[in-house]
N, C-alpha and C. Protein backbone atom coordinates (compact mmCIF):
# COMPACT_ATOMS: atom_id res chain seq x y z
N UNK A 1 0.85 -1.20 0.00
CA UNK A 1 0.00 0.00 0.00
C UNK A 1 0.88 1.24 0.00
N UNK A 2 0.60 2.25 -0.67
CA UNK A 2 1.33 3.64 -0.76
C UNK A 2 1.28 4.23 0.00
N UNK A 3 2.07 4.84 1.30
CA UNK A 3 2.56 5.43 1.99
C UNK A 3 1.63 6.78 1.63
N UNK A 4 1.21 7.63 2.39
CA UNK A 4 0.44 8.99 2.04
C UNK A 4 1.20 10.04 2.52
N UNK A 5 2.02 10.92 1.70
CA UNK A 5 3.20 11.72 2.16
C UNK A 5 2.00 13.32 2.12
N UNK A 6 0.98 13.08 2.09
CA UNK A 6 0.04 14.35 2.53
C UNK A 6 -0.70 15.50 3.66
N UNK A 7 -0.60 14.37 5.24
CA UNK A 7 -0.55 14.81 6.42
C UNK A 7 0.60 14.50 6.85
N UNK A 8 1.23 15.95 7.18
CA UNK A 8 2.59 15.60 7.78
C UNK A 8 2.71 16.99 8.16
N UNK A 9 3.12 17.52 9.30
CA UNK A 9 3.73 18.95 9.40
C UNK A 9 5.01 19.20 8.38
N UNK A 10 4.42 20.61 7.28
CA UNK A 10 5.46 20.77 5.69
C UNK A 10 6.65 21.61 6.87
N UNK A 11 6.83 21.88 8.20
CA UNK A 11 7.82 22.37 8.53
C UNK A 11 8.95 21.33 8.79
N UNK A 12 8.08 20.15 9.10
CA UNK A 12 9.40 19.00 9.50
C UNK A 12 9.98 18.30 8.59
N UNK A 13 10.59 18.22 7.96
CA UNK A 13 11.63 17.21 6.41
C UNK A 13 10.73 16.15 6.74
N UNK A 14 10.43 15.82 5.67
CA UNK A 14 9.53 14.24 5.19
C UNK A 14 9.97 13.37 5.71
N UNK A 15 11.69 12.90 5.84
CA UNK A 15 12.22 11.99 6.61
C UNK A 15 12.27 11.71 7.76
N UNK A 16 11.72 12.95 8.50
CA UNK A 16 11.56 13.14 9.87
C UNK A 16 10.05 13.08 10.48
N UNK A 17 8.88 12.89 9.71
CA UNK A 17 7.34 13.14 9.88
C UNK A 17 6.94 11.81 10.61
N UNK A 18 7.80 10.85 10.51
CA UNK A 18 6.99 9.83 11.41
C UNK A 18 8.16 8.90 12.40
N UNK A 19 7.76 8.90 13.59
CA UNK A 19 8.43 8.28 14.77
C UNK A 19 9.22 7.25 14.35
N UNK A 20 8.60 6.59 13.42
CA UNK A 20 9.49 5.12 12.89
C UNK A 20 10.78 5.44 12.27
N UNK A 21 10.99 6.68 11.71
CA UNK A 21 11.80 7.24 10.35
C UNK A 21 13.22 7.81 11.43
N UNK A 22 12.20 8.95 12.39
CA UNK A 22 13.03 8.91 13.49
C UNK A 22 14.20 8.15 13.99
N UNK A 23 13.57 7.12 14.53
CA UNK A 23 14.51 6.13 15.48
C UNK A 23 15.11 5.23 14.45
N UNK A 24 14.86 5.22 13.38
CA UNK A 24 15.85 4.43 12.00
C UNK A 24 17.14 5.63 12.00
N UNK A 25 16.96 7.02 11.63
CA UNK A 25 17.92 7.96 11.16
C UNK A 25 18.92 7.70 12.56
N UNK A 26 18.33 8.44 14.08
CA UNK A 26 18.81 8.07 15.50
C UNK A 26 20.20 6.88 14.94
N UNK A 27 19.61 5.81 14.71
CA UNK A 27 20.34 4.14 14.70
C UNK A 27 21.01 4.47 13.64
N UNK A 28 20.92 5.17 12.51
CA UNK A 28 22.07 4.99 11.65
C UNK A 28 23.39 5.38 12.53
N UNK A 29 22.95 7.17 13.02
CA UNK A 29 23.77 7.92 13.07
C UNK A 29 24.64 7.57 14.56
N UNK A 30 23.90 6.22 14.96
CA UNK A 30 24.24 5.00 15.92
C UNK A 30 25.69 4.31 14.94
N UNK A 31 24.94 3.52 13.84
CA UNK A 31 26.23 2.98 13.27
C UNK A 31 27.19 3.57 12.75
N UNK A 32 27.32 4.65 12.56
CA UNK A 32 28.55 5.91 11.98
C UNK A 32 29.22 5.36 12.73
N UNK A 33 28.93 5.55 14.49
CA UNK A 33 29.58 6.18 15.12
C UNK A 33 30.49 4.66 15.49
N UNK A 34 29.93 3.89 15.41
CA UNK A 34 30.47 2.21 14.83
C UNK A 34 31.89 2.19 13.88
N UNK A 35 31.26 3.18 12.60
CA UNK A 35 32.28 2.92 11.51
C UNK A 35 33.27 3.93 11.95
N UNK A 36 33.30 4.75 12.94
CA UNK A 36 34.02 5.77 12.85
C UNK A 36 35.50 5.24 14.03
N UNK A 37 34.78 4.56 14.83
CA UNK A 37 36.11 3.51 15.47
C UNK A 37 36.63 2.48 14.93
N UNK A 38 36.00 2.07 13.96
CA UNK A 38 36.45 0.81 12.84
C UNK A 38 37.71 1.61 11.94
N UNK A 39 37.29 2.89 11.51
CA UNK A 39 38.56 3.67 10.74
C UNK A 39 39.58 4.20 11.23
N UNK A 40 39.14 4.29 12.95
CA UNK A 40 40.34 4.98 13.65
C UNK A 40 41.31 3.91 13.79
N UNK A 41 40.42 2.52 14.23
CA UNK A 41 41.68 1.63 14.55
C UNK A 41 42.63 1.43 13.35
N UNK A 42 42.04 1.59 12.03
CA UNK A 42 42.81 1.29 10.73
C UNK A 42 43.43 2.64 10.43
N UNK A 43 43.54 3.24 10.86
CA UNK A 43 44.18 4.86 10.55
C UNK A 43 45.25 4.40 11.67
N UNK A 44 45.28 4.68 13.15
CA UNK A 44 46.44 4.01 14.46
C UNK A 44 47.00 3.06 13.76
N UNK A 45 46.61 1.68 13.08
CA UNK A 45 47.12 0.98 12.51
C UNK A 45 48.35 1.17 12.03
N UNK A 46 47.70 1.72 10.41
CA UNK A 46 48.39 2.13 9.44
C UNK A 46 49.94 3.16 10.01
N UNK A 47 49.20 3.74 10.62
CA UNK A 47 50.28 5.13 10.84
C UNK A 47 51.72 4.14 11.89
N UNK A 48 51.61 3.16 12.74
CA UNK A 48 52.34 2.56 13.24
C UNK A 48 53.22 1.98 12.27
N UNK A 49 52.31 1.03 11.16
CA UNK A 49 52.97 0.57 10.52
C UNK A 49 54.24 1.22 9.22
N UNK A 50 53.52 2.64 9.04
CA UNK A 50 54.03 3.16 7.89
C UNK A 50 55.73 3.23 7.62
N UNK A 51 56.31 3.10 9.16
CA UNK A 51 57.46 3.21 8.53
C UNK A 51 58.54 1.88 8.71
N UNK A 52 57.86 0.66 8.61
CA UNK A 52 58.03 -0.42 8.13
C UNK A 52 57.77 -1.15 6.48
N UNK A 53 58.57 0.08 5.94
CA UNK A 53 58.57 -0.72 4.64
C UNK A 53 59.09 -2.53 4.08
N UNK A 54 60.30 -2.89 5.22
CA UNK A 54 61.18 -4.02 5.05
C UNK A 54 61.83 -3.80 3.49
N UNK A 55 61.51 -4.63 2.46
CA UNK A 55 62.54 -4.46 1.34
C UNK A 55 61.61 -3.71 0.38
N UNK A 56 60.46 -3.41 0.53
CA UNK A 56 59.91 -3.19 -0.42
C UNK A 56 59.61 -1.22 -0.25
N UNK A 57 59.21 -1.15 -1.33
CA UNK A 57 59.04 0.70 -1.48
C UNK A 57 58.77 1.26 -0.87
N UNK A 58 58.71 2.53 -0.21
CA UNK A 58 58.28 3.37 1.08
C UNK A 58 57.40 4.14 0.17
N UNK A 59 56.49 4.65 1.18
CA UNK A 59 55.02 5.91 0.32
C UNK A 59 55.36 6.19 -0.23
N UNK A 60 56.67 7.25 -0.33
CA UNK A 60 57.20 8.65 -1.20
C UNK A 60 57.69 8.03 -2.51
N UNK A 61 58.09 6.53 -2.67
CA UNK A 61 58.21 5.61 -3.99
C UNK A 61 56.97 5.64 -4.68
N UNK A 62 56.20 5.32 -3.83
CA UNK A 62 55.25 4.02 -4.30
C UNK A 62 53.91 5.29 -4.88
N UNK A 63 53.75 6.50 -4.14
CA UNK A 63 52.44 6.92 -4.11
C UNK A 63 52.39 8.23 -5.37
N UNK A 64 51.77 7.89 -6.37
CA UNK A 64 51.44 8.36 -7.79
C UNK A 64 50.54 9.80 -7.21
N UNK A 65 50.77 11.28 -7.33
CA UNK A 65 49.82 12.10 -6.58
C UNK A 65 49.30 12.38 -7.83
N UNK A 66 48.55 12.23 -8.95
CA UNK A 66 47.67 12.36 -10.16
C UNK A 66 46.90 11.48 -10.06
N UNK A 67 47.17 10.04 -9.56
CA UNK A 67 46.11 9.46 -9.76
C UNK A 67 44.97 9.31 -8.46
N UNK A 68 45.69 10.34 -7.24
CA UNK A 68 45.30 10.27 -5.85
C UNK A 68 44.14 11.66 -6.43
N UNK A 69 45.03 12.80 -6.79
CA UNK A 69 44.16 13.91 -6.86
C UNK A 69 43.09 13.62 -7.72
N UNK A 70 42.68 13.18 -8.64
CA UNK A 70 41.29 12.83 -9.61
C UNK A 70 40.77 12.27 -8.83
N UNK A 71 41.58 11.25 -7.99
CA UNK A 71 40.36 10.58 -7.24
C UNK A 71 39.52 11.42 -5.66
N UNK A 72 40.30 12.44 -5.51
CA UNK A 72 40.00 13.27 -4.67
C UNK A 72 39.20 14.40 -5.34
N UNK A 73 39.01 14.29 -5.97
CA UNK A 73 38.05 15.55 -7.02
C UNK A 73 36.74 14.90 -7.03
N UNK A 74 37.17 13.62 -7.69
CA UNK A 74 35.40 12.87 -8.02
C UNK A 74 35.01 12.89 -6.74
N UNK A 75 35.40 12.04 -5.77
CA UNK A 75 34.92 12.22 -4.50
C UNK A 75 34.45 13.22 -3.62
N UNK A 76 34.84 14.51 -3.84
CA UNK A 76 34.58 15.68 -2.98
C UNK A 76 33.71 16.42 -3.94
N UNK A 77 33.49 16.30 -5.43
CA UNK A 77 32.50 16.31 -6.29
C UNK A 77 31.32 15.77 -5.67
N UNK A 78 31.30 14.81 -5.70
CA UNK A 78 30.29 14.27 -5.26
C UNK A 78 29.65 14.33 -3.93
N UNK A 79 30.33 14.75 -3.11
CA UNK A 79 29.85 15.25 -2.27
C UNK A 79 28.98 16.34 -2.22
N UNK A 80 29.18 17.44 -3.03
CA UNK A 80 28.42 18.78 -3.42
C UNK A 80 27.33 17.84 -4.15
N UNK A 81 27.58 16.71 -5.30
CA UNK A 81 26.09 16.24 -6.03
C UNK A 81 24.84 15.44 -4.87
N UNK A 82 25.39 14.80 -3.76
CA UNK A 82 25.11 14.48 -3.21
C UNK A 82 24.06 15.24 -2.10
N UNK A 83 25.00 16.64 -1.67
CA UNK A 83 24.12 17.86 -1.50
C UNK A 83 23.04 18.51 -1.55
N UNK A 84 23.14 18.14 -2.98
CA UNK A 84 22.28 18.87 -4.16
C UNK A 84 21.26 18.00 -3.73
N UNK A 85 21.65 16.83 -4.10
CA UNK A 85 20.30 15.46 -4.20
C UNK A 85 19.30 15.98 -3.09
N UNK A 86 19.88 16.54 -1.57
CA UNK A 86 18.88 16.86 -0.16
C UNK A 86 18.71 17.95 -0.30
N UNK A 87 18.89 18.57 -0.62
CA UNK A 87 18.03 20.28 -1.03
C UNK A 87 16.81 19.63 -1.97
N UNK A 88 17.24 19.18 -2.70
CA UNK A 88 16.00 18.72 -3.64
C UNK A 88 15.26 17.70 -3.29
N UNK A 89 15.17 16.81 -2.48
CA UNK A 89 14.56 16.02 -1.32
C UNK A 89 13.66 17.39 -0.51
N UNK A 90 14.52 18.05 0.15
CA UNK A 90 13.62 18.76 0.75
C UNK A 90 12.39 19.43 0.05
N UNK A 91 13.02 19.63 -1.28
CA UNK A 91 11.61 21.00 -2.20
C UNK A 91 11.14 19.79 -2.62
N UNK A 92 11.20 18.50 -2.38
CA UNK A 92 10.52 17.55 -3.10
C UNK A 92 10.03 17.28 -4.32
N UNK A 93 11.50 17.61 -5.02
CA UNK A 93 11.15 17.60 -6.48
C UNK A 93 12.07 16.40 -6.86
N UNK A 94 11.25 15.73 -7.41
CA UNK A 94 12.07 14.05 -7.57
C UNK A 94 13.09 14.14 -8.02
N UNK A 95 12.19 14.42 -9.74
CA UNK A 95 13.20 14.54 -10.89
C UNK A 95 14.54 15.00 -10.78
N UNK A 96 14.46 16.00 -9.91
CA UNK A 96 16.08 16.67 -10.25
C UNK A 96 16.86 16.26 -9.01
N UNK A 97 16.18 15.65 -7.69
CA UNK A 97 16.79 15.14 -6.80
C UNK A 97 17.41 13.81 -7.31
N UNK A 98 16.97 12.73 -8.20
CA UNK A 98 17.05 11.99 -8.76
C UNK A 98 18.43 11.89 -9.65
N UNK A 99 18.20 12.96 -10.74
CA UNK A 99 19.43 13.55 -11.18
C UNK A 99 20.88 13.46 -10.32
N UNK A 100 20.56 14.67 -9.74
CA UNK A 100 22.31 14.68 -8.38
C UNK A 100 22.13 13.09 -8.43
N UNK A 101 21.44 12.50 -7.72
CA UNK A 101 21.60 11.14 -7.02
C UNK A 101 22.58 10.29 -7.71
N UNK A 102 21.90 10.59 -9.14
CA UNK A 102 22.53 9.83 -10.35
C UNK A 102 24.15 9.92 -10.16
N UNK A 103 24.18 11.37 -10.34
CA UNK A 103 25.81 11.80 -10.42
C UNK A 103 26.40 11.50 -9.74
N UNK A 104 25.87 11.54 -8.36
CA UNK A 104 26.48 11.05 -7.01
C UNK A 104 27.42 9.60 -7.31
N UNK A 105 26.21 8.44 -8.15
CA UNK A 105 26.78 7.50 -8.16
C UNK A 105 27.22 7.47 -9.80
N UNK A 106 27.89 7.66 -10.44
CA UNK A 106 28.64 7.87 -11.67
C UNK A 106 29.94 8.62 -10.79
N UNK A 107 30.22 9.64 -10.31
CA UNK A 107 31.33 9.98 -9.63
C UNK A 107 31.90 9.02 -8.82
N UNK A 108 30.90 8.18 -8.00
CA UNK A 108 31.29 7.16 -7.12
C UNK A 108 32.02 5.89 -7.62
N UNK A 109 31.34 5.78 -8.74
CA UNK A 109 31.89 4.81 -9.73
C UNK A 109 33.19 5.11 -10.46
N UNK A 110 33.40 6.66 -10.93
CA UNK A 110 34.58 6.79 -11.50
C UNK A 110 35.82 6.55 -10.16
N UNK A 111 35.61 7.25 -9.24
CA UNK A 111 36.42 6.81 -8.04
C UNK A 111 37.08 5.23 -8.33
N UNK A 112 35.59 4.60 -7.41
CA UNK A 112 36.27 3.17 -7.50
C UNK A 112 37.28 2.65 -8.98
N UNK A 113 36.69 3.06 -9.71
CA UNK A 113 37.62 2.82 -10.87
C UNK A 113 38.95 3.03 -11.10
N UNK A 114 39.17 4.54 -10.54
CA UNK A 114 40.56 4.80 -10.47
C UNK A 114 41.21 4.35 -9.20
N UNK A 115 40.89 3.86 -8.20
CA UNK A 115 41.30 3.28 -7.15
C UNK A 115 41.55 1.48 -7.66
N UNK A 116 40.44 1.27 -8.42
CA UNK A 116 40.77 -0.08 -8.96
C UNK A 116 42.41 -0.24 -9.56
N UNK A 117 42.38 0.96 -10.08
CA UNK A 117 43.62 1.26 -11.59
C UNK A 117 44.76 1.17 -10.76
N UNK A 118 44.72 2.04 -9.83
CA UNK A 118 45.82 2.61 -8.70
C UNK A 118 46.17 1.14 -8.44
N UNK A 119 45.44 -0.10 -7.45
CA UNK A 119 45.75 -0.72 -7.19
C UNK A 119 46.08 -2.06 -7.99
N UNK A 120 45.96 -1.91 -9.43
CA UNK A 120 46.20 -2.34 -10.61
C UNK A 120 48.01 -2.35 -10.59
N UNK A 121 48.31 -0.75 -10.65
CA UNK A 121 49.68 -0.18 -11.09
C UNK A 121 50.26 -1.06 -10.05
N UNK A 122 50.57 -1.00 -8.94
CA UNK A 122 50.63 -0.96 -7.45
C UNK A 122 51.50 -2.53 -7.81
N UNK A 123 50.39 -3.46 -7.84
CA UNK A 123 50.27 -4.74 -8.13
C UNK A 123 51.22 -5.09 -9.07
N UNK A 124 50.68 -5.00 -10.73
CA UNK A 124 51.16 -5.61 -11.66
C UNK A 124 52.58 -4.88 -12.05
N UNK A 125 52.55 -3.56 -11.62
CA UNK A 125 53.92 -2.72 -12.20
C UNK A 125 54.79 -2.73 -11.70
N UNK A 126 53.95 -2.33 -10.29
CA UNK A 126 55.26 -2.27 -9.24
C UNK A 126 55.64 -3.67 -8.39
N UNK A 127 54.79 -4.29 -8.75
CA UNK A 127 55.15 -5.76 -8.05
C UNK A 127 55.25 -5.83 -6.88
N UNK A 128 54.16 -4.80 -5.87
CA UNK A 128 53.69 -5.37 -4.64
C UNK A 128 52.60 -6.09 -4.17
N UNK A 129 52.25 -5.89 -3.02
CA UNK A 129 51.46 -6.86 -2.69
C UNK A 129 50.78 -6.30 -1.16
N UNK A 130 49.98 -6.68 -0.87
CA UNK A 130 49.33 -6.69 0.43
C UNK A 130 50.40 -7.58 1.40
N UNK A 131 51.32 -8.60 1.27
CA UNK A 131 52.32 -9.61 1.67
C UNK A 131 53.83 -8.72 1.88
N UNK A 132 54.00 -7.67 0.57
CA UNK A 132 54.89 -7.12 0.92
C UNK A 132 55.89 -6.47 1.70
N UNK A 133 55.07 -5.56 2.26
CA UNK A 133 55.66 -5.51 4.01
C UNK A 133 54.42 -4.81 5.21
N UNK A 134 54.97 -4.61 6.18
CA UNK A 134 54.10 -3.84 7.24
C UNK A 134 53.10 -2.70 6.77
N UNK A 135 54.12 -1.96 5.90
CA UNK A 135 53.36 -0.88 5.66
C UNK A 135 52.24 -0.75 4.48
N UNK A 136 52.45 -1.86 3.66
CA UNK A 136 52.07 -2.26 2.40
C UNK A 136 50.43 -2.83 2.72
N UNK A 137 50.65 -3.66 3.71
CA UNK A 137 49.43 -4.19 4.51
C UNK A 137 48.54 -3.32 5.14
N UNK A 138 49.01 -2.39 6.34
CA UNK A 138 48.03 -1.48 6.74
C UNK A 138 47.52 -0.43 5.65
N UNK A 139 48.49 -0.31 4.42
CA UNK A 139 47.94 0.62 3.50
C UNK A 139 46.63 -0.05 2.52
N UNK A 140 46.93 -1.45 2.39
CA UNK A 140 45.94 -2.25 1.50
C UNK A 140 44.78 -2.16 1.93
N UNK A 141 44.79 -2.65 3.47
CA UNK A 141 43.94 -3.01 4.22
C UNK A 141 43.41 -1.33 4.42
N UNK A 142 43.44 -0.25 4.89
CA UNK A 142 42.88 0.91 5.06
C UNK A 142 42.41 1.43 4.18
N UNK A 143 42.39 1.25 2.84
CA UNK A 143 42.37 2.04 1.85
C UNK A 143 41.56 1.35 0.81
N UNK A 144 42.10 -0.45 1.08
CA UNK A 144 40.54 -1.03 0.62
C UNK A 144 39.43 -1.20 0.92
N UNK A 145 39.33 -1.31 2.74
CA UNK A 145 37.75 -0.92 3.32
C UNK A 145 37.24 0.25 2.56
N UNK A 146 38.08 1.44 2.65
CA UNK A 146 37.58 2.39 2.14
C UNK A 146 36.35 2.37 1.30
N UNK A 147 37.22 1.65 -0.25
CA UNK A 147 37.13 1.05 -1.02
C UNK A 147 35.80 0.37 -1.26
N UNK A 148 35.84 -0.44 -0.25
CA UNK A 148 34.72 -1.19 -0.23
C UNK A 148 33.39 -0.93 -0.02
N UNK A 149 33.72 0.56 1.05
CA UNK A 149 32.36 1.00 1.70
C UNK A 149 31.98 1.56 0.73
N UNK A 150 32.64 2.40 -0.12
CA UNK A 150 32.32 3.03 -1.51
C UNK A 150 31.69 2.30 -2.39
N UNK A 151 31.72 0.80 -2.72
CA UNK A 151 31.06 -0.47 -3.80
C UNK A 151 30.12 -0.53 -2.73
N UNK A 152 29.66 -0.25 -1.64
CA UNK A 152 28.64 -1.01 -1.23
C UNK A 152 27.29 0.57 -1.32
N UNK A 153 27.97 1.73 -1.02
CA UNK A 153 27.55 2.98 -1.46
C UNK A 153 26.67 2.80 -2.52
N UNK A 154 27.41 2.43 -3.74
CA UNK A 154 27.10 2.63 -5.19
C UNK A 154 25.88 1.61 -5.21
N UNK A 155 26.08 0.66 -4.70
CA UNK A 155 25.09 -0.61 -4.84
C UNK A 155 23.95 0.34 -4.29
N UNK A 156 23.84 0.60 -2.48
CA UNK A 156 22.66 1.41 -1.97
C UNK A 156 22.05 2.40 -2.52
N UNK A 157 23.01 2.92 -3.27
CA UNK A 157 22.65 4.15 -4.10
C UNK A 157 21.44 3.69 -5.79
N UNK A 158 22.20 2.66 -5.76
CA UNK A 158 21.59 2.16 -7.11
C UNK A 158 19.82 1.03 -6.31
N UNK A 159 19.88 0.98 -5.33
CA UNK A 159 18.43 0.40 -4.81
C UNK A 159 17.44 1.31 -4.59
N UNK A 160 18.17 2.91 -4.40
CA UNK A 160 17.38 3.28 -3.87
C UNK A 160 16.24 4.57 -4.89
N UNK A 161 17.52 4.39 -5.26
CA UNK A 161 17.22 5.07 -7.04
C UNK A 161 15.50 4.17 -7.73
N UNK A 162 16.06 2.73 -7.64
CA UNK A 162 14.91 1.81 -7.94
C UNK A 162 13.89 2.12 -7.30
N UNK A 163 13.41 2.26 -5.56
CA UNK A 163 12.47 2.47 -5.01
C UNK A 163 11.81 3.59 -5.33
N UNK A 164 12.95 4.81 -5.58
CA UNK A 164 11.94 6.17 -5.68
C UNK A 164 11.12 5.75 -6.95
N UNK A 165 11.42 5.61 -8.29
CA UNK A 165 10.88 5.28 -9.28
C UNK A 165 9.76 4.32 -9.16
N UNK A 166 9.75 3.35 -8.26
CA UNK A 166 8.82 2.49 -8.05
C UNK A 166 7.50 3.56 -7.17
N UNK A 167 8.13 3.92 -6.08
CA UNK A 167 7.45 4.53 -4.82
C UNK A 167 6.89 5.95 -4.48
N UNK A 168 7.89 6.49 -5.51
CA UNK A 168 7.78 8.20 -5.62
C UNK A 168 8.31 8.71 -3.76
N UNK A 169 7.62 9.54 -3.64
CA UNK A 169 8.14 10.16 -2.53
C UNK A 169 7.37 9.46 -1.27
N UNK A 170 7.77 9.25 -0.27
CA UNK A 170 6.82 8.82 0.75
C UNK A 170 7.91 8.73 2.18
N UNK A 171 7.33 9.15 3.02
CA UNK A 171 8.41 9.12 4.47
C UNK A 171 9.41 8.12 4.42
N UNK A 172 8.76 6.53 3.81
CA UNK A 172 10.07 6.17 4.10
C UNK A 172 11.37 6.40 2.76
N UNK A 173 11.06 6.59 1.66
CA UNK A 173 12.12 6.74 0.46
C UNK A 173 12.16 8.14 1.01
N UNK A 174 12.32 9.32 1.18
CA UNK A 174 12.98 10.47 1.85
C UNK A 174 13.94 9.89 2.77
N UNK A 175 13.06 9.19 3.98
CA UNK A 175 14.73 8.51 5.06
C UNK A 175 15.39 8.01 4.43
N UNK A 176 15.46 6.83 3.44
CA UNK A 176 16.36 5.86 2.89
C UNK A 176 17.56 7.01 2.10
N UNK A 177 16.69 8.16 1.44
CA UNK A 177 17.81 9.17 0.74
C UNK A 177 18.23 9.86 1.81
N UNK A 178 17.63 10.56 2.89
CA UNK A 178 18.57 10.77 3.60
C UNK A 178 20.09 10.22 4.23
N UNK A 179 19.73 8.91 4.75
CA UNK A 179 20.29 7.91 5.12
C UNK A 179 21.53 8.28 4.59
N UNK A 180 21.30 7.57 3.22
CA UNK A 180 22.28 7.37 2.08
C UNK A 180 23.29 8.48 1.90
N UNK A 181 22.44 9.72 1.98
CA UNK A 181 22.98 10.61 2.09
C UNK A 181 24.32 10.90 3.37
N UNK A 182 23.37 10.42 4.28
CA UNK A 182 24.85 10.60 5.50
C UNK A 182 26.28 9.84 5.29
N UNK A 183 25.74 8.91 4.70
CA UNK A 183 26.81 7.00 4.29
C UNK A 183 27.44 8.27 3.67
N UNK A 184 27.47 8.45 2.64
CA UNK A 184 27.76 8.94 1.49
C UNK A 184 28.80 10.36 1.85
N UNK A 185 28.28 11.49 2.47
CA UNK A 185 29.25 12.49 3.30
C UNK A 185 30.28 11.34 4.23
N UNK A 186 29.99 10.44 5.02
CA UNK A 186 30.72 9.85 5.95
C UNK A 186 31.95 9.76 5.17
N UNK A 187 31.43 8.90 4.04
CA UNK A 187 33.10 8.27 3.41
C UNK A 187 33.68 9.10 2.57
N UNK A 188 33.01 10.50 2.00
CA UNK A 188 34.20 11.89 1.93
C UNK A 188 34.94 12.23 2.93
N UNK A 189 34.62 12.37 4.07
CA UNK A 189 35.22 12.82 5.20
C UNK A 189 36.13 12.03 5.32
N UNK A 190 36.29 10.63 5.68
CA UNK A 190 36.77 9.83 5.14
C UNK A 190 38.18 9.79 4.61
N UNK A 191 37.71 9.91 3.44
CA UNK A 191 38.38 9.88 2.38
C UNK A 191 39.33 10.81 2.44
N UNK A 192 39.30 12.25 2.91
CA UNK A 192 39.85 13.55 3.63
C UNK A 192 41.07 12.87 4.28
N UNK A 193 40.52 12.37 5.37
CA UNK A 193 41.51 11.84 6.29
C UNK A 193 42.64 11.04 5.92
N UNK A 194 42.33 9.97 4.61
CA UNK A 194 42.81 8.99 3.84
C UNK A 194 44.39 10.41 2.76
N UNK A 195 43.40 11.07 2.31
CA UNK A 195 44.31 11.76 1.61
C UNK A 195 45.09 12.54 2.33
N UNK A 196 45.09 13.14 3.30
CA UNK A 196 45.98 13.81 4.48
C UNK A 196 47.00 12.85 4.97
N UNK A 197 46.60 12.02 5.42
CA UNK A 197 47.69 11.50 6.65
C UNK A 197 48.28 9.98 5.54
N UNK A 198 47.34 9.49 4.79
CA UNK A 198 48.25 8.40 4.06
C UNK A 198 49.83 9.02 2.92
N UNK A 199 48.10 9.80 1.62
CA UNK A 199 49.19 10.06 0.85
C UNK A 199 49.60 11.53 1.07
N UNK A 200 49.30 12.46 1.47
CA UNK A 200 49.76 13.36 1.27
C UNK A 200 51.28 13.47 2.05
N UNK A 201 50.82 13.20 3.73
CA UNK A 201 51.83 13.15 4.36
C UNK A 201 53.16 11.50 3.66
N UNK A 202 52.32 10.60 3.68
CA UNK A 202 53.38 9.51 2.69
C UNK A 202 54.05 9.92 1.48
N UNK A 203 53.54 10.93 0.85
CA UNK A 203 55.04 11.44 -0.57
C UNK A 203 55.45 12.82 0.25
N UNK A 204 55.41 13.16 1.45
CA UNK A 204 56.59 14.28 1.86
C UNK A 204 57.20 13.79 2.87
N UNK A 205 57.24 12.21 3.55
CA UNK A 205 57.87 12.33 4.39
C UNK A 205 58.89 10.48 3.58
C-alpha cells in the first residue's frame, strides 16, 4: 500500500514526519559512530605501521599524486552532487533530486575505478602486494575498506534510485535518501583523512 506523504507537518523534512523514520535515522547515526572507530583503529594501525617498509618501497616511492588527486576531485565532487540530491529532497522535487543522485553514483563509480587502476599499477607494475611488508598491509587493508564502503555505497545508491521510481516520494524513500545521504558524506570525510595522513603526508615524508 502507498505510503500517504500528505498529512505531515510541511515544517518537519519528510524523513523526519513519522516516529518510525526517526529512530531508523537516530540508529544509523548510531552505526557511523560504529564505523568511525572501525577507521580509527585502521588509521592508528596504518600510521604505526608506515614506517616499516622491510625491502619493499616506502610511500614517497610508491604513491602516484595524479592518480590520488582525480580521485580526490570525483569524490569531494560528489559530495556537493550528493548535496544537491537533499536540497531537492527537501523542495521535493524528484526529478532533479534523482538527477544529483545519479551523479552522485557515476562519480562514485569513476572513483572506484581509479582506485581499482591505482591498485592495478601498485600490483602488476610495481610488483607489490598486500604480503609485501608492514606498511604495504596497513595501506591495503585501510584504503581497501575504504574502497569497499564506496562499492557497497554505489550498490545502496543504485536500490534506492529503484524504489523512488517504483514509490515516488513517501516518508520512508525520503529517510532511505537521507540515510544514504549521511553513508555517502561519511566516506568523503573519510576519504579527507585517507588523503591527508596516508598520501599526502606519505610522498613528503
Amino acid at each position: 500500500m502507498a505510503e500517504s506523504t500528505q498529512i505531515h507537518d510541511k515544517n518537519v523534512p519528510l524523513e523526519y514526519s513519522k516516529a518510525e523514520d526517526r529512530m531508523t535515522i537516530l540508529g544509523f547515526w548510531i552505526f557511523l559512530g560504529a564505523e568511525v572507530v572501525l577507521f580509527s583503529t585502521l588509521f592508528a594501525t596504518y600510521l604505526v605501521l608506515h614506517s616499516r617498509p622491510a625491502d619493499g618501497p616506502t610511500s614517497a616511492e610508491l604513491f602516484k599524486p595524479e592518480i590520488v588527486l582525480i580521485m580526490t576531485f570525483l569524490l569531494l565532487t560528489s559530495s556537493f552532487t550528493g548535496s544537491m540530491a537533499i536540497h531537492y529532497l527537501r523542495a521535493q522535487k524528484m526529478k532533479k533530486m534523482m538527477i544529483w543522485l545519479l551523479l552522485t553514483m557515476l562519480l562514485g563509480i569513476g572513483f572506484l575505478g581509479c582506485e581499482i587502476y591505482e591498485f592495478h599499477e601498485y600490483i602488476a607494475l610495481e610488483g607489490v602486494s598486500i604480503k609485501t611488508s608492514a606498511f604495504l598491509s596497513g595501506f591495503f587493508v585501510l584504503v581497501g575498506t575504504h574502497g569497499l564502503h564506496v562499492t557497497l555505497g554505489i550498490g545502496w545508491l543504485t536500490l534506492v534510485l529503484i524504489q523512488l521510481t517504483q514509490r515516488g516520494f513517501t516518508p520512508r524513500t525520503a529517510r532511505k535518501v537521507f540515510i544514504i545521504g549521511l553513508y555517502w558524506h561519511f566516506l568523503d570525510i573519510v576519504w579527507l583523512f585517507i588523503f591527508t595522513l596516508v598520501y599526502l603526508s606519505g610522498m613528503v615524508l
